[in-house]
PDB file of N, CA and C in Angstrom:
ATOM      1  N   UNK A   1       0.837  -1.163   0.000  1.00  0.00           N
ATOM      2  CA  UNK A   1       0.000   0.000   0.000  1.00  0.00           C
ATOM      3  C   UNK A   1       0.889   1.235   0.000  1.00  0.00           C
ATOM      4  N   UNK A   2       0.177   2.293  -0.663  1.00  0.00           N
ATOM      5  CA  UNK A   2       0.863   3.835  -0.822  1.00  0.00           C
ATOM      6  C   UNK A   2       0.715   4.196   0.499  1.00  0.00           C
ATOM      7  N   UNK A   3       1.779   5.593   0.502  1.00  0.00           N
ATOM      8  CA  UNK A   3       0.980   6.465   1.383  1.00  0.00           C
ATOM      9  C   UNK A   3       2.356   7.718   1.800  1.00  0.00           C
ATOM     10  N   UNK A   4       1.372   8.551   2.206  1.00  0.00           N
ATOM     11  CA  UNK A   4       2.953   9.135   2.854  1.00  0.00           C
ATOM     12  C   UNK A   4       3.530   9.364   4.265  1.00  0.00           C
ATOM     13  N   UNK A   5       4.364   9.268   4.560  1.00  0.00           N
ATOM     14  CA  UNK A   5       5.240   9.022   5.370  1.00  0.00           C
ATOM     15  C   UNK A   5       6.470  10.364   6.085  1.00  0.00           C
ATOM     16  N   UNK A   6       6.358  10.686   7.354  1.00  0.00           N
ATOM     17  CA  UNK A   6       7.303  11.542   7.469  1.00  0.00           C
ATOM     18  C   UNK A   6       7.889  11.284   8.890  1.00  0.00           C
ATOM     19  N   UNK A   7       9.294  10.977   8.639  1.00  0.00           N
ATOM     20  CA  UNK A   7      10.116  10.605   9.958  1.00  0.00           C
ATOM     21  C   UNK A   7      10.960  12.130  10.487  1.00  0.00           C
ATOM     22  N   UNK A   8      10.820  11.803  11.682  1.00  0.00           N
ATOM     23  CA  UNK A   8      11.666  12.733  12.391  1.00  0.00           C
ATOM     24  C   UNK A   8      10.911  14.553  12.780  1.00  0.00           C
ATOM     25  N   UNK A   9       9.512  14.073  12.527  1.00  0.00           N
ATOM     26  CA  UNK A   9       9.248  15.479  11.781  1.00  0.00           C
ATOM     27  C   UNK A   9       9.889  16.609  10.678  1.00  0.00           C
ATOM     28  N   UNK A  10      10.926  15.677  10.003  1.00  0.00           N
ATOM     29  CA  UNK A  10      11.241  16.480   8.927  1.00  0.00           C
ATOM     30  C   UNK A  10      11.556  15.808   7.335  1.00  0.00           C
ATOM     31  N   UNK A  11      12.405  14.575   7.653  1.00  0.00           N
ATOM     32  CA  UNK A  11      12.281  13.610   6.141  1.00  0.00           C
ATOM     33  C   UNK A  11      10.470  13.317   5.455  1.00  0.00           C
ATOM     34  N   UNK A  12      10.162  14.221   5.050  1.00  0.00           N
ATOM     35  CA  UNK A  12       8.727  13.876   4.584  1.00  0.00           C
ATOM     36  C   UNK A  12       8.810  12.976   3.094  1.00  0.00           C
ATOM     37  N   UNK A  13       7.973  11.611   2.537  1.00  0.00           N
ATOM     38  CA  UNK A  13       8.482  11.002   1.347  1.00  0.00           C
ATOM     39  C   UNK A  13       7.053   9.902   1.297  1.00  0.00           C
ATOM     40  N   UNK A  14       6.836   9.846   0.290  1.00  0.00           N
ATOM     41  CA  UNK A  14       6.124   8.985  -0.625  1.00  0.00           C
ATOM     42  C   UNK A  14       6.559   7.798  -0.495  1.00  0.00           C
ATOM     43  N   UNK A  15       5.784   6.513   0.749  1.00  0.00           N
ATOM     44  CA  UNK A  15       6.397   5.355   0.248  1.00  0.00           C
ATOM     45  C   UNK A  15       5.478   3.683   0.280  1.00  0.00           C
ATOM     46  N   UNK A  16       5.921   2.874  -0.194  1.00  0.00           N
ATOM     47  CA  UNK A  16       5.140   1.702  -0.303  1.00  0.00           C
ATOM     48  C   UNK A  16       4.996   0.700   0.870  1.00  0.00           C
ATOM     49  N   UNK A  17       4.474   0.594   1.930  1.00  0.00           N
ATOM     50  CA  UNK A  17       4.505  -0.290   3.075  1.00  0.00           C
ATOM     51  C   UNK A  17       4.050  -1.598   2.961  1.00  0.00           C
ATOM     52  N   UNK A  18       4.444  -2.578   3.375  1.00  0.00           N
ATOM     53  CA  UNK A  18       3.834  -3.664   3.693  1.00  0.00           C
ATOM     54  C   UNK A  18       4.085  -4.402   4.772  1.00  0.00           C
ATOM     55  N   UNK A  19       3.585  -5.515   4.808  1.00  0.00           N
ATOM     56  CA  UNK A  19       3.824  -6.518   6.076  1.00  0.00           C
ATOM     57  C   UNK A  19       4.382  -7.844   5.957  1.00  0.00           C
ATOM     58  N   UNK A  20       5.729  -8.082   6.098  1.00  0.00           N
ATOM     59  CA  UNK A  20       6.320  -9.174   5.519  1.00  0.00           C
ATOM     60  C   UNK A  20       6.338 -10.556   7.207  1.00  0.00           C
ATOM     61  N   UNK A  21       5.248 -10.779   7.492  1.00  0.00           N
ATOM     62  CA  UNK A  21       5.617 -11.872   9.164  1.00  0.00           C
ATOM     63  C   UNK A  21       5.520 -10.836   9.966  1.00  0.00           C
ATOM     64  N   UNK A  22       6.243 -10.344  10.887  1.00  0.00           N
ATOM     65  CA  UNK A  22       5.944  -9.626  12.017  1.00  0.00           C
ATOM     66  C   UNK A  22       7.252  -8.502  11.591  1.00  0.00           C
ATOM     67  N   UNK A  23       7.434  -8.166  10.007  1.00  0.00           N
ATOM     68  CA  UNK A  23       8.332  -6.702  10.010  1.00  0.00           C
ATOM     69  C   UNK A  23       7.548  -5.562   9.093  1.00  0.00           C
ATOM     70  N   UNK A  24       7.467  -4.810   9.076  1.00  0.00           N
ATOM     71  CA  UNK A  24       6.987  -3.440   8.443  1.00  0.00           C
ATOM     72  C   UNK A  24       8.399  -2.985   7.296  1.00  0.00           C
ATOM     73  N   UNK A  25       8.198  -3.408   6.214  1.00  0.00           N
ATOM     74  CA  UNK A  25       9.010  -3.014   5.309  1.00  0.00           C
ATOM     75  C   UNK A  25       8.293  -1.841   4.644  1.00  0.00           C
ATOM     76  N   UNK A  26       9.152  -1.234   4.128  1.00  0.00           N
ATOM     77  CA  UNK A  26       9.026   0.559   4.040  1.00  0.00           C
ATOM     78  C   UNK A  26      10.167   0.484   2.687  1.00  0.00           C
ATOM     79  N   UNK A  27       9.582   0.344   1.527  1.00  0.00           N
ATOM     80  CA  UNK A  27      10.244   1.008   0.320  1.00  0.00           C
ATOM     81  C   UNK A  27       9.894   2.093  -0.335  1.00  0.00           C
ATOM     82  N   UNK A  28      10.974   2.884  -1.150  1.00  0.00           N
ATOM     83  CA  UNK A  28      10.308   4.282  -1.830  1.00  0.00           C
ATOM     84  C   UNK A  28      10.946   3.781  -3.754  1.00  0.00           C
ATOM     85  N   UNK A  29       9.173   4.139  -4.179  1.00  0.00           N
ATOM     86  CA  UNK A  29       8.946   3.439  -5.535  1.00  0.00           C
ATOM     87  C   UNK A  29      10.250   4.896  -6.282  1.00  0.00           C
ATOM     88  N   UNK A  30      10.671   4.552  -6.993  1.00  0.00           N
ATOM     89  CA  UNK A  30      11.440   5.037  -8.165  1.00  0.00           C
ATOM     90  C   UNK A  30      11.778   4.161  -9.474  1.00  0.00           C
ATOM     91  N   UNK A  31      10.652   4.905 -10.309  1.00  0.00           N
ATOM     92  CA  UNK A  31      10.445   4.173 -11.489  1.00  0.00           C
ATOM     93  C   UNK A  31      10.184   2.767 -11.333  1.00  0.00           C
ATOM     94  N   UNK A  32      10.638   2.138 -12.686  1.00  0.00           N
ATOM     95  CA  UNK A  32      10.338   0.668 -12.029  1.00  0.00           C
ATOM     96  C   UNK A  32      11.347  -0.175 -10.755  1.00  0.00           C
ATOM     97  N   UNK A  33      11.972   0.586 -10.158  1.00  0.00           N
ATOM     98  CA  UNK A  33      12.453  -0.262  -9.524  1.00  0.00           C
ATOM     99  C   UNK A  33      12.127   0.519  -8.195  1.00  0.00           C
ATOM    100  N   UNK A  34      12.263  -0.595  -6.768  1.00  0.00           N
ATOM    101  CA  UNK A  34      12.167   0.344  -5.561  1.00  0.00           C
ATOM    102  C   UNK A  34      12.867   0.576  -4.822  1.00  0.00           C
ATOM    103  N   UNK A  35      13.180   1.078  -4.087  1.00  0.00           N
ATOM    104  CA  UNK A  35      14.605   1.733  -2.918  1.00  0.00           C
ATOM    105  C   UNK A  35      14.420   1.313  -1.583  1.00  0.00           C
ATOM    106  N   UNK A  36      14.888   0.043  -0.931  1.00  0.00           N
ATOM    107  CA  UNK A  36      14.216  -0.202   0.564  1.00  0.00           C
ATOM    108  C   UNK A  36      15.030   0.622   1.060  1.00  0.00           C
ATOM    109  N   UNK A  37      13.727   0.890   2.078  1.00  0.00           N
ATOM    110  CA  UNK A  37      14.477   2.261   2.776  1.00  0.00           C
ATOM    111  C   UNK A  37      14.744   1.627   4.365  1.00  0.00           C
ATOM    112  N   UNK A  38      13.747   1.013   5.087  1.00  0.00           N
ATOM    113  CA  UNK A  38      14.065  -0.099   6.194  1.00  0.00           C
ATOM    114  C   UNK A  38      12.950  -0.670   6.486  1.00  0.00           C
ATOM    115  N   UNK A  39      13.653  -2.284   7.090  1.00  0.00           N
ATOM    116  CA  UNK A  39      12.770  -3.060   7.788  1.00  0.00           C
ATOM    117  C   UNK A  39      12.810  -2.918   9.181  1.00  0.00           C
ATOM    118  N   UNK A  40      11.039  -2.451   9.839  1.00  0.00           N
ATOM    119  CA  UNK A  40      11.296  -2.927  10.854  1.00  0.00           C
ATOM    120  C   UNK A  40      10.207  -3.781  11.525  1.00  0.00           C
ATOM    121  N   UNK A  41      11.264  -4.679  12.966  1.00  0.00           N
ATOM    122  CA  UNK A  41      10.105  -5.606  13.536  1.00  0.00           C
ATOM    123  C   UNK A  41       9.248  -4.751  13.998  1.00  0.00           C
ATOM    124  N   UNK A  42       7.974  -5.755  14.137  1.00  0.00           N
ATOM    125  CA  UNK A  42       7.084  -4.964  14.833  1.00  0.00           C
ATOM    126  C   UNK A  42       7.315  -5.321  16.453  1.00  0.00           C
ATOM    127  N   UNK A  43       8.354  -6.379  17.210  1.00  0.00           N
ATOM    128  CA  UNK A  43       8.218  -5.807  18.638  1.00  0.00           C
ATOM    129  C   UNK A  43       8.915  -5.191  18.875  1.00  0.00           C
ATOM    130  N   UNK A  44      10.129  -4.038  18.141  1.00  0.00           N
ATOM    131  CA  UNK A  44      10.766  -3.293  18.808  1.00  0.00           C
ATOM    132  C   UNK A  44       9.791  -1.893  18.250  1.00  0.00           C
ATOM    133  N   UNK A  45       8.497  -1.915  17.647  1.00  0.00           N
ATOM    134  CA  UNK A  45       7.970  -0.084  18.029  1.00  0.00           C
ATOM    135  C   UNK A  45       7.530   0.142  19.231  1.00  0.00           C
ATOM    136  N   UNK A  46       7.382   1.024  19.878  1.00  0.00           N
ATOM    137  CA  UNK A  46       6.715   1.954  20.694  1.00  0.00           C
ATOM    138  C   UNK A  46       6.374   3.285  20.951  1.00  0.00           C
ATOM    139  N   UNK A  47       5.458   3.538  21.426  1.00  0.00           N
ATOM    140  CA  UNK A  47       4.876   4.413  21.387  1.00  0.00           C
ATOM    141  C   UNK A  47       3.772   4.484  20.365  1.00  0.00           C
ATOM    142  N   UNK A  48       3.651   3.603  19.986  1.00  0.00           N
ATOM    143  CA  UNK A  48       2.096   3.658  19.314  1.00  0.00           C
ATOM    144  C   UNK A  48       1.267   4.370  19.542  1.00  0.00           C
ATOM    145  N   UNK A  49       0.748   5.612  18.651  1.00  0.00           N
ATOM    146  CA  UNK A  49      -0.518   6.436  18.508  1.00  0.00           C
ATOM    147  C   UNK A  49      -1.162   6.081  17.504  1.00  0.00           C
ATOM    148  N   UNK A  50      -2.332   6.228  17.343  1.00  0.00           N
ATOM    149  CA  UNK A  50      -3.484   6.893  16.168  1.00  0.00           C
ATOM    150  C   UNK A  50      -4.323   7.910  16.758  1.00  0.00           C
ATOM    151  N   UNK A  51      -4.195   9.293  15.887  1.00  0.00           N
ATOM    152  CA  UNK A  51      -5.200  10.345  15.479  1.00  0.00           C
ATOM    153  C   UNK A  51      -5.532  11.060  14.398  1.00  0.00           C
ATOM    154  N   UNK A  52      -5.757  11.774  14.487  1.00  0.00           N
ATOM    155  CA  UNK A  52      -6.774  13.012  13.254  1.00  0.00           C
ATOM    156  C   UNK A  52      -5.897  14.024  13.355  1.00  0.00           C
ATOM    157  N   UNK A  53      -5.623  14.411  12.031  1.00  0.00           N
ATOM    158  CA  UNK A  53      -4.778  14.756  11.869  1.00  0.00           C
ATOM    159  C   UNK A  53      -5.190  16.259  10.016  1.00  0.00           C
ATOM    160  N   UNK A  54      -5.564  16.590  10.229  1.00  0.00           N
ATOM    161  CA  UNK A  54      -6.919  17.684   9.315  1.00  0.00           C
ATOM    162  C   UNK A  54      -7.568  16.704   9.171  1.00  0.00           C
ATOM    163  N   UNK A  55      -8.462  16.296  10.082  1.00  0.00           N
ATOM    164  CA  UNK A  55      -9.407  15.467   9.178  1.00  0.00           C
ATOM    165  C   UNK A  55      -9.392  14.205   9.099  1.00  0.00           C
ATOM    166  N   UNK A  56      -8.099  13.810   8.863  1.00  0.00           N
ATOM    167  CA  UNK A  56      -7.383  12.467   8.015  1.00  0.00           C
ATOM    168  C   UNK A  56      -6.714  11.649   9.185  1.00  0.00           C
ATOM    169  N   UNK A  57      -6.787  10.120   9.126  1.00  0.00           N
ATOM    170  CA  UNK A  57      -6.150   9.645  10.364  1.00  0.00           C
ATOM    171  C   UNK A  57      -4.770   9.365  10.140  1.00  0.00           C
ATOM    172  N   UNK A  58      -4.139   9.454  11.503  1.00  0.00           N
ATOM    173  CA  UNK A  58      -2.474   9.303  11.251  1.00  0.00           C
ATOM    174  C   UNK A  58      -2.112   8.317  12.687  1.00  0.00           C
ATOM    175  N   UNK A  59      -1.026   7.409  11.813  1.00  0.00           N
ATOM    176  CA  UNK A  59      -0.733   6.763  13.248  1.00  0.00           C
ATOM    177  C   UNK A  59       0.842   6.890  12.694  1.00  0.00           C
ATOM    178  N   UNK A  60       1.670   6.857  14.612  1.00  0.00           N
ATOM    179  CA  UNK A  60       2.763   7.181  14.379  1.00  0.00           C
ATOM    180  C   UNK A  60       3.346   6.117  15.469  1.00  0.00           C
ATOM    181  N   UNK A  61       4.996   6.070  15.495  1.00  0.00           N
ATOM    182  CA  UNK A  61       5.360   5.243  16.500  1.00  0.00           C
ATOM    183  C   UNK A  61       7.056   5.911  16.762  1.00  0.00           C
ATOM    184  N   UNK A  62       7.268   5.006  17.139  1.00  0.00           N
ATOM    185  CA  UNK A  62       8.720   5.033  17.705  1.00  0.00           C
ATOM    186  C   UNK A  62       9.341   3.809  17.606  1.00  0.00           C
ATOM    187  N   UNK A  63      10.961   3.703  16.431  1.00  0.00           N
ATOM    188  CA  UNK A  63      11.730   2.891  16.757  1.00  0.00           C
ATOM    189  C   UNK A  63      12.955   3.196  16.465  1.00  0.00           C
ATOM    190  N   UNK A  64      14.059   2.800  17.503  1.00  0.00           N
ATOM    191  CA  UNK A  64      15.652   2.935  17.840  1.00  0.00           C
ATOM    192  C   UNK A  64      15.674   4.453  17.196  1.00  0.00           C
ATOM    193  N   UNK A  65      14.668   5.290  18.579  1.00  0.00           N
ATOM    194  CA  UNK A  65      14.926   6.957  18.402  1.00  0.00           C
ATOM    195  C   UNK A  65      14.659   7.560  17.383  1.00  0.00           C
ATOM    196  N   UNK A  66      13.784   6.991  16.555  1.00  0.00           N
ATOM    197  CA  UNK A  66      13.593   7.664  15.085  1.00  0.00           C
ATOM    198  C   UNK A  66      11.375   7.809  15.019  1.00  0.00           C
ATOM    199  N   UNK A  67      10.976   8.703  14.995  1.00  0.00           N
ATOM    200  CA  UNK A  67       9.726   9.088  15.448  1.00  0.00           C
ATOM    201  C   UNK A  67       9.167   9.001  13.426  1.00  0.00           C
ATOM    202  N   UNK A  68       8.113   8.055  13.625  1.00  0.00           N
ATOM    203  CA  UNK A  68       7.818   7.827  12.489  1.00  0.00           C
ATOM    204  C   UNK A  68       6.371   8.131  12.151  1.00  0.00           C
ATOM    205  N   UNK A  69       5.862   8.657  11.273  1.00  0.00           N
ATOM    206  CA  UNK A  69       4.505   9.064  11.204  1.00  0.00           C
ATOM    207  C   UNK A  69       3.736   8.878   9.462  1.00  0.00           C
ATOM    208  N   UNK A  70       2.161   8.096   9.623  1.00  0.00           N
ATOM    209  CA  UNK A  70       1.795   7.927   8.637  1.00  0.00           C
ATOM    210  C   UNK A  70       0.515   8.442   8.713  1.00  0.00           C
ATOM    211  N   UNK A  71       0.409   8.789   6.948  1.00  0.00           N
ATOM    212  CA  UNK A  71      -0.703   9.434   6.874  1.00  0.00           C
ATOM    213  C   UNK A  71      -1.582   8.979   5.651  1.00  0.00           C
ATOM    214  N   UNK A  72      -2.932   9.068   6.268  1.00  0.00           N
ATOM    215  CA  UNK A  72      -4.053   8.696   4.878  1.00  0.00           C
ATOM    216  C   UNK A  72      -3.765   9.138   4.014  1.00  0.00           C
ATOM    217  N   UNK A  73      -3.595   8.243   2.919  1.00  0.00           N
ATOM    218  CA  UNK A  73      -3.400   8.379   1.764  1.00  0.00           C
ATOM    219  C   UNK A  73      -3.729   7.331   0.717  1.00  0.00           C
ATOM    220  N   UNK A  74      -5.462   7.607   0.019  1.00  0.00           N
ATOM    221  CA  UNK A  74      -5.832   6.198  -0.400  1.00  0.00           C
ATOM    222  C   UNK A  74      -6.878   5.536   0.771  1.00  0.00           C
ATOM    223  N   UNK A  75      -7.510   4.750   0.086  1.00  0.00           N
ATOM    224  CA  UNK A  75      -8.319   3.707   0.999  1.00  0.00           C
ATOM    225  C   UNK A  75      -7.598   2.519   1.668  1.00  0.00           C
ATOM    226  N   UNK A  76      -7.751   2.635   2.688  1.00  0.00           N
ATOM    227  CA  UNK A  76      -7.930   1.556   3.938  1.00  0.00           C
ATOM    228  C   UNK A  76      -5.948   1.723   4.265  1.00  0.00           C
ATOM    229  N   UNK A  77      -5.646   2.423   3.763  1.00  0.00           N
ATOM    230  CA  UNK A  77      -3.748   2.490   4.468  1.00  0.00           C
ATOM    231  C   UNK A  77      -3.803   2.167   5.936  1.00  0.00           C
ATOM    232  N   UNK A  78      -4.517   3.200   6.479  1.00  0.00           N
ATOM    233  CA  UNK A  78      -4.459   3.499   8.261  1.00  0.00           C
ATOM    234  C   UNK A  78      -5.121   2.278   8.723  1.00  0.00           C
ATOM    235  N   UNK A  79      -6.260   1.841   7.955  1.00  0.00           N
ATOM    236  CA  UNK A  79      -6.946   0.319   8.960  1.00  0.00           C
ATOM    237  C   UNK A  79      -6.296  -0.318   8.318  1.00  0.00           C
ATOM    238  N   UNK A  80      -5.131  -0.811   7.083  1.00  0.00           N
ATOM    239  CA  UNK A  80      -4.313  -1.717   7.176  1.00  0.00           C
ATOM    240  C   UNK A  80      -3.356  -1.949   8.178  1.00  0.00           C
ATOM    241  N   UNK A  81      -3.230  -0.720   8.423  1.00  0.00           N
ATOM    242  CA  UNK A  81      -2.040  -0.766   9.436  1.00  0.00           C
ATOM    243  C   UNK A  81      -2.281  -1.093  10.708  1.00  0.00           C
ATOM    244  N   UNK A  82      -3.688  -0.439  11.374  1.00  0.00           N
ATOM    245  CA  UNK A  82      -4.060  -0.807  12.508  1.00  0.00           C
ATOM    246  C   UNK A  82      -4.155  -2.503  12.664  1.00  0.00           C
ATOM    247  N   UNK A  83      -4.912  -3.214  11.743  1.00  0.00           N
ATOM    248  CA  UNK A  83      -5.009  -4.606  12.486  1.00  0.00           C
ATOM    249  C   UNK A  83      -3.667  -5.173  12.406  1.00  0.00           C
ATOM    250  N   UNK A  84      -2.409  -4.791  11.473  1.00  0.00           N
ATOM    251  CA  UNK A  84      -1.378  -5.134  11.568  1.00  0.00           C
ATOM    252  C   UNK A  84      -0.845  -4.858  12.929  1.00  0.00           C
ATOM    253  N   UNK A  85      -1.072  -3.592  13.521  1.00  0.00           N
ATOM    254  CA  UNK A  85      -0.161  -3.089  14.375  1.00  0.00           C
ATOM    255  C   UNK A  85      -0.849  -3.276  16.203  1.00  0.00           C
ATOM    256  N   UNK A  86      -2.063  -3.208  16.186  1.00  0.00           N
ATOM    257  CA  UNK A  86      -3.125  -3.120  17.168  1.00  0.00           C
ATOM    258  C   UNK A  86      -3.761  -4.730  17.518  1.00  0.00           C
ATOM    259  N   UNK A  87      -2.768  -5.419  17.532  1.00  0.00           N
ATOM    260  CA  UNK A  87      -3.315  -6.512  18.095  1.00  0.00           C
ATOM    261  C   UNK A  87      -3.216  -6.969  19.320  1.00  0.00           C
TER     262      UNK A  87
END
């Protein structure tokens, strides 16, 4: 799934997420080919949020000090992510 993505409150970027077992892989599409940017597990996030964010829902987290934040973009991104992440 698309969507966009902005770490640190400042790297803001366009990227493709999925769920590979229990890691959150995070590539950024360029042309036909894609750029992994990182995998991570899902038991080292924390700080798990979801809110509203204009309107639009955003969930964000925390891993190894790097504050990560996603945003609607497209149908069902954010509830993909939730049953991935909210179990």
């Amino acid at each position: 799934m698309n969507t966009y993505m902005k770490k640190n409150g400042a790297e803001c970027c366009y990227v493709t997420l999925a769920f590979d077992g229990q890691k959150l892989v995070l590539t950024k599409p360029k042309g036909f080919f894609q750029e992994r940017l990182v995998e991570i597990p899902v038991d080292e996030i924390s700080h798990l949020t979801c809110d509203e964010h204009f309107g639009s829902q955003r969930i964000g987290f925390i891993h190894h000090n790097d504050y990560y934040e996603f945003y609607t973009c497209g149908l069902s991104v954010i509830d993909y992510m939730k049953e991935q992440l909210f179990v």
